[in-house]
Protein backbone atom coordinates (compact mmCIF):
# COMPACT_ATOMS: atom_id res chain seq x y z
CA UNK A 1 0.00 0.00 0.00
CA UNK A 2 1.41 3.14 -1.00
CA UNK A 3 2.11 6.27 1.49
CA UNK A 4 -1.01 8.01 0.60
CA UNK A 5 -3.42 5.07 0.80
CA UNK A 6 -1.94 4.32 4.37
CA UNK A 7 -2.54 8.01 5.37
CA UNK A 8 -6.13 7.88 4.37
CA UNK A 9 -8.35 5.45 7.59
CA UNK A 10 -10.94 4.79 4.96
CA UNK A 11 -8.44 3.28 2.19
CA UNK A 12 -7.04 1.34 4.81
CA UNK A 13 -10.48 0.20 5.66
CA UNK A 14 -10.62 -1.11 2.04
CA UNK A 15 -11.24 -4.95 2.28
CA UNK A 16 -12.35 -5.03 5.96
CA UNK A 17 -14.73 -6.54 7.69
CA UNK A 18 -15.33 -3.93 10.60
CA UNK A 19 -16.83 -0.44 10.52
CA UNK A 20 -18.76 -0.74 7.32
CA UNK A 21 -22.21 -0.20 5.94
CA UNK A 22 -23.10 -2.87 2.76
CA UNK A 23 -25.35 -2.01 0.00
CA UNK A 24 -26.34 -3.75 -3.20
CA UNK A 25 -25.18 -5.30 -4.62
CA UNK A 26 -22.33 -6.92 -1.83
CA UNK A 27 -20.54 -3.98 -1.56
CA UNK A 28 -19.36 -2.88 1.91
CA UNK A 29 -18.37 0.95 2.54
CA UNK A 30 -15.90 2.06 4.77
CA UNK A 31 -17.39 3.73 7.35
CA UNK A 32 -15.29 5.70 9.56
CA UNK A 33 -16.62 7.89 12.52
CA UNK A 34 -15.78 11.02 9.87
CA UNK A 35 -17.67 9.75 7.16
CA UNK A 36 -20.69 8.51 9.91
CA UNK A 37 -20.40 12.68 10.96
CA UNK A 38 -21.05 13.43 6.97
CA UNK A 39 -23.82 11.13 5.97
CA UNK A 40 -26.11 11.83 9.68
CA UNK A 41 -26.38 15.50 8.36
CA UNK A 42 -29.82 16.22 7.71
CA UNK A 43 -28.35 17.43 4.70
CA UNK A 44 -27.07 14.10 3.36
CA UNK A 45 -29.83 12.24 4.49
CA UNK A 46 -32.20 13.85 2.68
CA UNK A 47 -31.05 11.52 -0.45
CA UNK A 48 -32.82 9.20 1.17
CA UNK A 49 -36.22 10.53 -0.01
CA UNK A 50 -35.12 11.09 -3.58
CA UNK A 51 -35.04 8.33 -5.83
CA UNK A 52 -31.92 7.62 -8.21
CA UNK A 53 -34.32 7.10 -11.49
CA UNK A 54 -37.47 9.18 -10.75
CA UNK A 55 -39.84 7.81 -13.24
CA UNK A 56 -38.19 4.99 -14.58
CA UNK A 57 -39.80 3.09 -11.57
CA UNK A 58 -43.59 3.33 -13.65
CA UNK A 59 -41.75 0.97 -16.30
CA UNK A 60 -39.06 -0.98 -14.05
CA UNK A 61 -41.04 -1.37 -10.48
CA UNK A 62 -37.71 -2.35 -8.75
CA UNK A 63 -35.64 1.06 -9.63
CA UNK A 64 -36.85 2.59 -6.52
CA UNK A 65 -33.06 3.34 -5.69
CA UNK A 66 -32.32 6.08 -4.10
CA UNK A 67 -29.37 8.94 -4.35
CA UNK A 68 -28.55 8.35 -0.87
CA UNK A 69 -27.19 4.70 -1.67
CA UNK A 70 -25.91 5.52 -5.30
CA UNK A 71 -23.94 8.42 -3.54
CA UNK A 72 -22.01 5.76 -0.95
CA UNK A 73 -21.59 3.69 -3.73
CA UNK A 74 -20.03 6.37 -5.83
CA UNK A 75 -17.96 7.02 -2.82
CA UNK A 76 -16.59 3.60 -2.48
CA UNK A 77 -15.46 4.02 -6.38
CA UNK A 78 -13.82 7.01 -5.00
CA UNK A 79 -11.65 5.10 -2.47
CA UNK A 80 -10.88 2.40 -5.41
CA UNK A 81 -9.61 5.25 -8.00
CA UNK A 82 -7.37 7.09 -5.00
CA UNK A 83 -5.59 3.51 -4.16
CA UNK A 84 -4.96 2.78 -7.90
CA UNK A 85 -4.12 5.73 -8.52
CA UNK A 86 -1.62 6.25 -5.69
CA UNK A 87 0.36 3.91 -7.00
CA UNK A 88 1.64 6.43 -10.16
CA UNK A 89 4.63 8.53 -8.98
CA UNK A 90 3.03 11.42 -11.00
CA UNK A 91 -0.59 11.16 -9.18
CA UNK A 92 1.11 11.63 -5.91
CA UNK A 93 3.43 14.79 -7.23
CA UNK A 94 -0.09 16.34 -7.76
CA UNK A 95 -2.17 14.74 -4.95
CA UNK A 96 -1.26 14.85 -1.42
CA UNK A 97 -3.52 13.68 1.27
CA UNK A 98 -5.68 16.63 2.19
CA UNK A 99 -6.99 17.06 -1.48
CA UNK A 100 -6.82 13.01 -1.97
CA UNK A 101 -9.70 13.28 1.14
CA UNK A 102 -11.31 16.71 -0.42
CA UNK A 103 -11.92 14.96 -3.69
CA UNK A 104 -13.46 11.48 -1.81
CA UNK A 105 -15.51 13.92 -0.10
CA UNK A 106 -16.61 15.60 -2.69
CA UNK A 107 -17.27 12.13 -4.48
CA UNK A 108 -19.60 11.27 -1.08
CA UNK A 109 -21.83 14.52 -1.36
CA UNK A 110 -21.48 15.02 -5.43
CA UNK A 111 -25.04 14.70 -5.64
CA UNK A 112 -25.88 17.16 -2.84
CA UNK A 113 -27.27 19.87 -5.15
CA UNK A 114 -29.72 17.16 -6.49
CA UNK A 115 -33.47 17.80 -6.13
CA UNK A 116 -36.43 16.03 -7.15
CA UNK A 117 -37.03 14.51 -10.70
CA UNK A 118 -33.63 17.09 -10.95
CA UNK A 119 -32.83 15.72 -14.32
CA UNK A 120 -36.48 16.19 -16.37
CA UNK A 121 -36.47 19.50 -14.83
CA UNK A 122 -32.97 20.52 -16.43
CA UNK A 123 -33.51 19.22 -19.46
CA UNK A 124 -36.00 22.00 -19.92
CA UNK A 125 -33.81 24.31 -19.36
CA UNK A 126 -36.50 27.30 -17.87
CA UNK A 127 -35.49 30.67 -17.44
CA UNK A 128 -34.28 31.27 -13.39
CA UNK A 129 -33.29 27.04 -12.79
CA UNK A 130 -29.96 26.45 -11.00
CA UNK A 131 -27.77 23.86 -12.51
CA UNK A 132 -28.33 20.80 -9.69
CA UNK A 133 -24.13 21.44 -8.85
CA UNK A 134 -24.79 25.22 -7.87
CA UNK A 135 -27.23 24.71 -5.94
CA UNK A 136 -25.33 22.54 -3.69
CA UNK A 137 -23.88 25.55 -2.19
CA UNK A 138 -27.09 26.02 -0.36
CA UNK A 139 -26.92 22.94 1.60
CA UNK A 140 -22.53 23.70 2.03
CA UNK A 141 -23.59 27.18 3.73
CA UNK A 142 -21.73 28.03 6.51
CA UNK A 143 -24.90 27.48 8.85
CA UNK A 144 -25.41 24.40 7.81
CA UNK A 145 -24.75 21.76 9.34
CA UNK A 146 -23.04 19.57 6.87
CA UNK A 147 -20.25 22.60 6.43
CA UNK A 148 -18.85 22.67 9.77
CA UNK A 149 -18.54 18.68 9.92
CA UNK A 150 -16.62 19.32 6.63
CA UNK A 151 -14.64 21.87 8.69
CA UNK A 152 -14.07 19.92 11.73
CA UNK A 153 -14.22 16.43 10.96
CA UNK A 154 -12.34 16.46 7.62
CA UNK A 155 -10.20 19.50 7.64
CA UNK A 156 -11.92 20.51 4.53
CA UNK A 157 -12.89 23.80 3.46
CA UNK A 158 -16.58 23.37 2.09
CA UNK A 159 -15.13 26.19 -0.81
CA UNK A 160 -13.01 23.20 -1.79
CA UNK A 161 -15.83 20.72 -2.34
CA UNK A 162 -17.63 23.55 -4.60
CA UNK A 163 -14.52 23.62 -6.82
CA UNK A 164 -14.68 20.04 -7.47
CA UNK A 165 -18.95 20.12 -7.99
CA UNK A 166 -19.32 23.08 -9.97
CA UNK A 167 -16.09 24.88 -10.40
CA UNK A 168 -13.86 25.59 -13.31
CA UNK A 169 -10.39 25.41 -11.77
CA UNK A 170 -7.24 25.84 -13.53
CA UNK A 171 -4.81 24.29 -11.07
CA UNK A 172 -3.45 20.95 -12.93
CA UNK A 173 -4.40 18.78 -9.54
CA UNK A 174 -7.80 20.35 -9.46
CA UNK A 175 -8.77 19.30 -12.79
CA UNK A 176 -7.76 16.31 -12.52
CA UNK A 177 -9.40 15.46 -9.61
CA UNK A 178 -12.67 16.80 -10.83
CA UNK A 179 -12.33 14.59 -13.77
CA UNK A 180 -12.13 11.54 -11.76
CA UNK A 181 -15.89 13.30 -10.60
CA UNK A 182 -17.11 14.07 -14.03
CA UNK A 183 -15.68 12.35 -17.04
CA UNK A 184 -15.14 9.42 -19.42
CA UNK A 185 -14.58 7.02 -16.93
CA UNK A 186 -15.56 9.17 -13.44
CA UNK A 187 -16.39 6.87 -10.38
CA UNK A 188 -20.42 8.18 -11.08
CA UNK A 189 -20.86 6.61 -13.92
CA UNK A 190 -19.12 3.92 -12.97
CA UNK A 191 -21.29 3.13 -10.19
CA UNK A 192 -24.90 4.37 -11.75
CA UNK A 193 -24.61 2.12 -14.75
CA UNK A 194 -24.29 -1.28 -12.63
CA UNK A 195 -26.34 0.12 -9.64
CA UNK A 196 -29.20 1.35 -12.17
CA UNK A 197 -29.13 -2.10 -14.13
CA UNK A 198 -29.54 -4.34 -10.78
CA UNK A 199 -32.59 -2.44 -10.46
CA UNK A 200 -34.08 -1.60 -13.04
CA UNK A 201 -34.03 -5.73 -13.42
CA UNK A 202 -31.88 -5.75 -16.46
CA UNK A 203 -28.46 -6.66 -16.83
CA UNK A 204 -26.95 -4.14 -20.26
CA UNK A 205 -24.95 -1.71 -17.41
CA UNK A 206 -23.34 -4.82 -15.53
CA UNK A 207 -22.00 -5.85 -18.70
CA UNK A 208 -18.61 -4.74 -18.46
CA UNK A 209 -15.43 -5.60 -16.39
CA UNK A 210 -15.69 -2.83 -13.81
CA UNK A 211 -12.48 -4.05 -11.26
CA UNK A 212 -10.64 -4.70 -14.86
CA UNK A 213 -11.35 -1.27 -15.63
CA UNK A 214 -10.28 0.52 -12.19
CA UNK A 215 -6.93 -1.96 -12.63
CA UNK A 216 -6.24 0.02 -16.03
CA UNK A 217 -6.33 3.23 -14.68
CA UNK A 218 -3.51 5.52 -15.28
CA UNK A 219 -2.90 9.65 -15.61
CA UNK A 220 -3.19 10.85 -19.60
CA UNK A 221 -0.18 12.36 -20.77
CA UNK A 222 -0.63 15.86 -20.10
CA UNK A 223 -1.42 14.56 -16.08
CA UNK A 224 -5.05 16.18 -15.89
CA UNK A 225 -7.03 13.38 -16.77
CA UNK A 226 -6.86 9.71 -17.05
CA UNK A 227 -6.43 7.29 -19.64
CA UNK A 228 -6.50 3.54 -19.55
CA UNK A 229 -3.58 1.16 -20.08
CA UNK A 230 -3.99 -1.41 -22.77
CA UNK A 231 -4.94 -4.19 -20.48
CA UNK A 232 -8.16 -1.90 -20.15
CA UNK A 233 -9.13 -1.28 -23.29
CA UNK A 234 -11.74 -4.22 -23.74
CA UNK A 235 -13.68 -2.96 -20.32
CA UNK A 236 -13.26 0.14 -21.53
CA UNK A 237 -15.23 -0.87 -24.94
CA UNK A 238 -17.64 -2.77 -22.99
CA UNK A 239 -18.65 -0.05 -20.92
CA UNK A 240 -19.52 2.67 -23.60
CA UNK A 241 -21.49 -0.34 -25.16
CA UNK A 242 -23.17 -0.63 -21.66
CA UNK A 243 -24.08 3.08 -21.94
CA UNK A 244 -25.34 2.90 -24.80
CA UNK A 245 -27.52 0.30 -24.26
CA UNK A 246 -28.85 1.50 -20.54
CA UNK A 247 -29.56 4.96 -22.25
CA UNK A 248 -31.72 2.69 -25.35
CA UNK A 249 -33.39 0.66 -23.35
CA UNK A 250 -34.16 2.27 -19.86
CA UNK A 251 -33.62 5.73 -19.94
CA UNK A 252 -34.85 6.55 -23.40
CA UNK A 253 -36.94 3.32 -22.82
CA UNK A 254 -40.48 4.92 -24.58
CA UNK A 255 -42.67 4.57 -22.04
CA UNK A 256 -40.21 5.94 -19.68
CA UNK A 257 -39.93 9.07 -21.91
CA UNK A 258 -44.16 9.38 -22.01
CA UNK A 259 -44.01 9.37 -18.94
CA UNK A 260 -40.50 12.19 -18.61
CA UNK A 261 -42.53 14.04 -21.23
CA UNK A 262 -45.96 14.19 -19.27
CA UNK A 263 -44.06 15.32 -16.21
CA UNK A 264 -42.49 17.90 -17.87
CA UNK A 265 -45.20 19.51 -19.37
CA UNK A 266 -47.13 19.38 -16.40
CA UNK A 267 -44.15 21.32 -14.51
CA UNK A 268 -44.21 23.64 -17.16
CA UNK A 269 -47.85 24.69 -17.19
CA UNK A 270 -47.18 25.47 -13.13
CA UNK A 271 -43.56 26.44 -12.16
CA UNK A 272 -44.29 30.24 -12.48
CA UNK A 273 -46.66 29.79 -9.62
CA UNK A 274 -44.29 27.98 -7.53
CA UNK A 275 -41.44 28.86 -5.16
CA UNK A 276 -38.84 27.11 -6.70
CA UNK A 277 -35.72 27.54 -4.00
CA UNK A 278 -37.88 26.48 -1.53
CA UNK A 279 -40.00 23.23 -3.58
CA UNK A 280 -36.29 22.00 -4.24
CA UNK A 281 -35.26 21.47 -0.72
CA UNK A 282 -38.03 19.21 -0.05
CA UNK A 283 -38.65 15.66 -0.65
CA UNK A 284 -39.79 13.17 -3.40
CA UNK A 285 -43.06 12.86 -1.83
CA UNK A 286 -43.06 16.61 -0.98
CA UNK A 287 -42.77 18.41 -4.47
CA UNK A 288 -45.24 15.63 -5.95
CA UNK A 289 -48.00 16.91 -3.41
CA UNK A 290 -47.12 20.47 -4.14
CA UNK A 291 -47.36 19.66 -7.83
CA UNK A 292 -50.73 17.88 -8.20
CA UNK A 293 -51.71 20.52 -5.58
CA UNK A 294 -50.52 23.36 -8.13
CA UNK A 295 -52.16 21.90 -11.18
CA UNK A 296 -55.54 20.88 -9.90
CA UNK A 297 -58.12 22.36 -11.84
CA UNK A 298 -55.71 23.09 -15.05
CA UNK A 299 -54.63 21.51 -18.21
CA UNK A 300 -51.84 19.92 -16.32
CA UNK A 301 -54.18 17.65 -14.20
CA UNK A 302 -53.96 15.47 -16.48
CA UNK A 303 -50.52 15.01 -16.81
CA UNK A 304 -49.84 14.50 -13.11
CA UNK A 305 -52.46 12.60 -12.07
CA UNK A 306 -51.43 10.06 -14.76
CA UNK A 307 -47.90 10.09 -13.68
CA UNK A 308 -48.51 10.59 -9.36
CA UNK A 309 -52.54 9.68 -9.22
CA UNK A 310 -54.06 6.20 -8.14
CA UNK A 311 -53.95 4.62 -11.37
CA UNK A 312 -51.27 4.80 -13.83
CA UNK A 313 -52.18 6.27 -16.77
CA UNK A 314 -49.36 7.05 -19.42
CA UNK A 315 -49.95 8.94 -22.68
CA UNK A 316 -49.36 6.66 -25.93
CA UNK A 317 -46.48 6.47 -28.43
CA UNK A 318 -48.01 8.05 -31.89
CA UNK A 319 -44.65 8.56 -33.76
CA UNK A 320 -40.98 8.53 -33.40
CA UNK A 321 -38.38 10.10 -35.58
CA UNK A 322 -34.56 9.40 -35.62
CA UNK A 323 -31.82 10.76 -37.11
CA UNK A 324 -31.84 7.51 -39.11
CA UNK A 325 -35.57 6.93 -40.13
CA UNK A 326 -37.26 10.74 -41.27
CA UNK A 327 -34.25 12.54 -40.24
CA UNK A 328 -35.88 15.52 -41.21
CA UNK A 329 -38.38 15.70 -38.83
CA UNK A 330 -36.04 14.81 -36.27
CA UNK A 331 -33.99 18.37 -36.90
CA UNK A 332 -36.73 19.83 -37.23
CA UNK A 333 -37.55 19.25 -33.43
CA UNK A 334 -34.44 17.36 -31.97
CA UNK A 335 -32.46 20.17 -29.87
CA UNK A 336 -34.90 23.16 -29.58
CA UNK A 337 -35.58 24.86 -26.12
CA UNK A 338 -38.26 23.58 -24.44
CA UNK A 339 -40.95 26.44 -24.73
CA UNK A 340 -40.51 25.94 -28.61
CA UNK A 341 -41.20 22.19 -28.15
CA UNK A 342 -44.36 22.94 -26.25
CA UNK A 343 -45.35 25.80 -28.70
CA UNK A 344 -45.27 23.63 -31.35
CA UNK A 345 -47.65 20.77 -29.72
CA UNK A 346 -50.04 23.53 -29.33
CA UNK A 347 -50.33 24.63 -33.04
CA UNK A 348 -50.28 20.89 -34.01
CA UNK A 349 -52.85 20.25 -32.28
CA UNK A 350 -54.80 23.26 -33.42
CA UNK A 351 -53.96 21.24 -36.70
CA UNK A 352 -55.31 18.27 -35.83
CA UNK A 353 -58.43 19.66 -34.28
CA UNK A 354 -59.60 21.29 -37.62
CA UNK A 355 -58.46 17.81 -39.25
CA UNK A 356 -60.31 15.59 -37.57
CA UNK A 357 -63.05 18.37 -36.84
CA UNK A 358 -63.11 17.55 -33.33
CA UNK A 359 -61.69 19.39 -29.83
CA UNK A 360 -57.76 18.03 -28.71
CA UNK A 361 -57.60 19.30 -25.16
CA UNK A 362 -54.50 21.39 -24.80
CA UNK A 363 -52.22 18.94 -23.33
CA UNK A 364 -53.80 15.61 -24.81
CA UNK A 365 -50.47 15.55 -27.26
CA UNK A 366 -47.22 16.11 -26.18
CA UNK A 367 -44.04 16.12 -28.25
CA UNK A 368 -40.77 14.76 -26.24
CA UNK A 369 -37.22 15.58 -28.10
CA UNK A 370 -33.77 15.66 -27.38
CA UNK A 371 -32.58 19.07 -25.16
CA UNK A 372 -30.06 21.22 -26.78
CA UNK A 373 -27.00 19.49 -24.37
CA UNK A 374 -25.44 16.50 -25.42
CA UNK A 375 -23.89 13.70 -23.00
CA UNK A 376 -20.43 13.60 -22.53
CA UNK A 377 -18.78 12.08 -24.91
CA UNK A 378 -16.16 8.86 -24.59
CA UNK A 379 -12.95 10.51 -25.27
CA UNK A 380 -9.90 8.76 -23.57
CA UNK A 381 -6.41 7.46 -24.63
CA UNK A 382 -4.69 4.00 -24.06
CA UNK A 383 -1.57 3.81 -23.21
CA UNK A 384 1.05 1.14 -24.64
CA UNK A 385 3.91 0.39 -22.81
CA UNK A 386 6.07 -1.13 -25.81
CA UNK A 387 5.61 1.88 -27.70
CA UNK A 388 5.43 4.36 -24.90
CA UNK A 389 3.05 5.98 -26.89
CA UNK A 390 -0.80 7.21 -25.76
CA UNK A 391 -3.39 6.78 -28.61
CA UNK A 392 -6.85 7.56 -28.27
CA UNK A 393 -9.27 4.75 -27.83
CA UNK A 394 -11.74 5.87 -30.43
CA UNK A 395 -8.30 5.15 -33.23
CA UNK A 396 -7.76 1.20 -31.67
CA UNK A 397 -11.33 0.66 -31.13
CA UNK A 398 -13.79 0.31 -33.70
CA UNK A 399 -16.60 -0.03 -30.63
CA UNK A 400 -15.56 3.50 -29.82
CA UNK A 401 -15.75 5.19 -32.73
CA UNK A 402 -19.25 4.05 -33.58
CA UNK A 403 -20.41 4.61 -30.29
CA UNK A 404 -19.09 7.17 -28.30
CA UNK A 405 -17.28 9.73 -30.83
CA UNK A 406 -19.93 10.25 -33.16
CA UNK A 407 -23.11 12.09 -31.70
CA UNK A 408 -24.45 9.50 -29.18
CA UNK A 409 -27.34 11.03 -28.43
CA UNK A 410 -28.58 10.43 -32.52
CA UNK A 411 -28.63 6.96 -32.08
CA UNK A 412 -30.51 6.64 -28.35
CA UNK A 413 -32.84 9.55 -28.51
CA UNK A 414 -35.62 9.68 -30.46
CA UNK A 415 -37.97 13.14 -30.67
CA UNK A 416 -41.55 10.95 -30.12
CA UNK A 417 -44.95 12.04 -30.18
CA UNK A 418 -47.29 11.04 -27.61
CA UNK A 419 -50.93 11.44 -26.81
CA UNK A 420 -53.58 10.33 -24.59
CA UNK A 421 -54.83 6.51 -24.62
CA UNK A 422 -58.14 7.34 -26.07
CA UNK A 423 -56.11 9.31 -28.69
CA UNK A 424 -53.69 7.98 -29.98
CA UNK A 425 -54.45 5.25 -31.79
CA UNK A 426 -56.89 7.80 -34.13
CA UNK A 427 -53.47 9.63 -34.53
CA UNK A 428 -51.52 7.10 -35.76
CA UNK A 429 -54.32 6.52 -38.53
CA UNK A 430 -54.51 10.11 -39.59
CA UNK A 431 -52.87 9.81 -42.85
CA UNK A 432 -52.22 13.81 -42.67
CA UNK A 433 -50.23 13.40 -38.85
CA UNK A 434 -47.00 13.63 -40.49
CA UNK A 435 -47.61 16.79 -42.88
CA UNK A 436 -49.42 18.44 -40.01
CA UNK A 437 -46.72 17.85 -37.36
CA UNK A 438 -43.84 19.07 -40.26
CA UNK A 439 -46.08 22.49 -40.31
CA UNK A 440 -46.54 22.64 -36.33
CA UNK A 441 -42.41 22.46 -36.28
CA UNK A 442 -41.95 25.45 -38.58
């Protein structure tokens, strides 16, 4: 064990039997008095009342997960990367041991600014919404709680955990750090992709060689990132193909996206009315009463009830465009802000109202497209000790370059047009939907 690892209780702790919480799936956590201090903050625990995949559980009943074991999972990922990575003289020049335990820190509250169905509500990208990594400086205040266990437990400056969430830094041993957070192959993903696919019931994010993978790990050559070494580079291809599919078939799954669609709509017709900073400190259960509270009475009834109500009651797929099959439609609507999106559901149902000479309630169709932000992509070298010599992954790996280089959101989402049960199937006989939908997109 290397000189850092042995400074560091909770990488010492790696492998024990004592002191440890376990979570799915077999995974025991260190669990130190100091990292016992950060997760008993009301602030922490509060990820226990938000769930990891929101309204994925409609369509997978077992992803009920929530942040507050995804984050201790990311964490343990976190302890994994610091003792490989301890081992490379030129980690260590950069790292010492306070901001080796900022950054596992950081990795144990990185999804502190996290609120509510956080994601859907991004995506839309509304006027006066706080990126979910700024607004964990409201729960890092210095009368919170959470800050001065940071401060006296950790020796950490809560300032430094900000730099690592939501900062741009410059220092070389800053950025690197914060790409072990957010990156190709960051310790979140790493953990979300298995942890999502145990419980969501499938097994396309478990389908890669995750200890194979941390093995592999190495700095890049300019020593503010990391690369892989070749021994890696089949995990490496078997985890962007795990992406992939998790984003095709649970994510993007359709009925997941009716559903991602119907929520967002609904939130739309009723933010304005709604104190955001406040609704976004609450819990799962909280903001849905507030929301079906909100939109009783309105056009976004509806939407809620079938997403929150007693009975489930999803809108139905009427057409899906790709950047493969009517690619024109799909740039047509694929990327536009969401008040476009909605504007243009509006006039095409106007449309289809004086087509089928009957009244479309204003919400009964709803058109769900890509946002204007694309995933990060897969960009990472492999190094090759013979030659001494870094080449990128996408050049050795024909996986890669299909996959992860070229836009990967154009192959896993799909701009989709959904409507209510009773409507739908009408829809998808109107011989005119397609010419009326290409004049509703302008």
């Amino acid at each position: 064990m290397s000189q850092l690892a042995q400074a560091i209780p909770e990488l010492r702790m790696l492998g024990s039997t004592r002191a440890l919480v376990r979570i799915p799936c077999e995974q025991d956590v260190p669990f130190t008095p100091r990292v016992r201090a950060l997760v008993d903050t009301p602030e922490f625990q509060r990820l226990r009342a938000i769930s990891q995949l929101g309204l994925a559980a409609l369509v997978y009943p077992g992803a009920t997960h929530s942040r507050f074991e995804h984050a201790l999972g990311v964490f343990r990922n976190a302890l994994r990367y610091v003792a490989q990575l301890a081992e490379d003289s030129r980690f260590c020049e950069l790292v010492d041991v306070h901001r080796a335990e900022v950054f596992l820190a950081a990795a144990l509250l990185h999804d502190l600014g996290h609120w509510p169905f956080c994601h859907p509500i991004e995506d839309m990208a509304l006027p006066g919404l706080p990126p979910h990594e700024s607004h964990a400086a409201a729960f890092l205040s210095e009368r919170r709680e959470l800050a001065q266990v940071l401060r006296s437990e950790w020796n950490v400056d809560p300032q430094e955990i900000l730099t690592l969430l939501c900062g741009r830094p410059d220092e070389p041993h800053w950025k690197l750090l914060q790409s072990l957070l957010s990156g190709p192959i960051d310790v979140d993903k790493m953990d979300y992709l298995e942890r999502d696919s145990l419980h969501a019931g499938v097994p396309y994010g478990r389908n890669f060689d995750k200890n194979r993978l941390i093995q592999s790990l190495m700095l890049n050559a300019a020593g503010d990132g990391l690369a892989i070494n070749s021994k890696g580079k089949t995990a490496a291809e078997m985890m962007v193909f795990a992406r992939y599919v998790m984003f095709s078939e649970v994510y993007w799954h359709h009925a997941v996206r009716a559903a991602t669609a119907m929520f967002a709509r609904g939130f739309f017709e009723v933010y304005q009315r709604l104190d955001l900073p406040e609704l976004f400190q609450g819990t799962e259960a909280e903001v849905v009463h507030t929301l079906r509270d909100a939109a009783a009475g309105t056009p976004a009834e509806i939407l809620l009830e079938g997403v929150f109500g007693p009975r489930r009651r999803l809108y139905k797929r009427v057409a899906e465009y790709t950047q493969f099959q009517n690619r024109e439609m799909y740039e047509r609507l694929a990327g536009r802000p969401f008040e476009e999106t909605v504007q243009c559901a509006r006039r095409l149902i106007e449309g289809l109202s004086t087509h089928l000479r009957r009244p479309i309630g204003p919400t009964d169709v709803l058109i769900d497209a890509p946002p204007p932000h694309r995933e990060v992509q897969f960009r990472v070298d492999v190094y090759y000790e013979k030659e001494r010599r870094y080449r990128p992954l996408r050049t050795v790996s024909p996986v890669v370059e299909a996959l992860a280089t070229r836009q990967f959101d154009d192959y896993v989402k799909r701009v989709r047009v959904f409507a209510t049960p009773e409507l739908a199937e009408s829809l998808r006989r109107c011989p005119a939907f397609d010419a009326l939908l290409k004049d509703a997109a302008g």
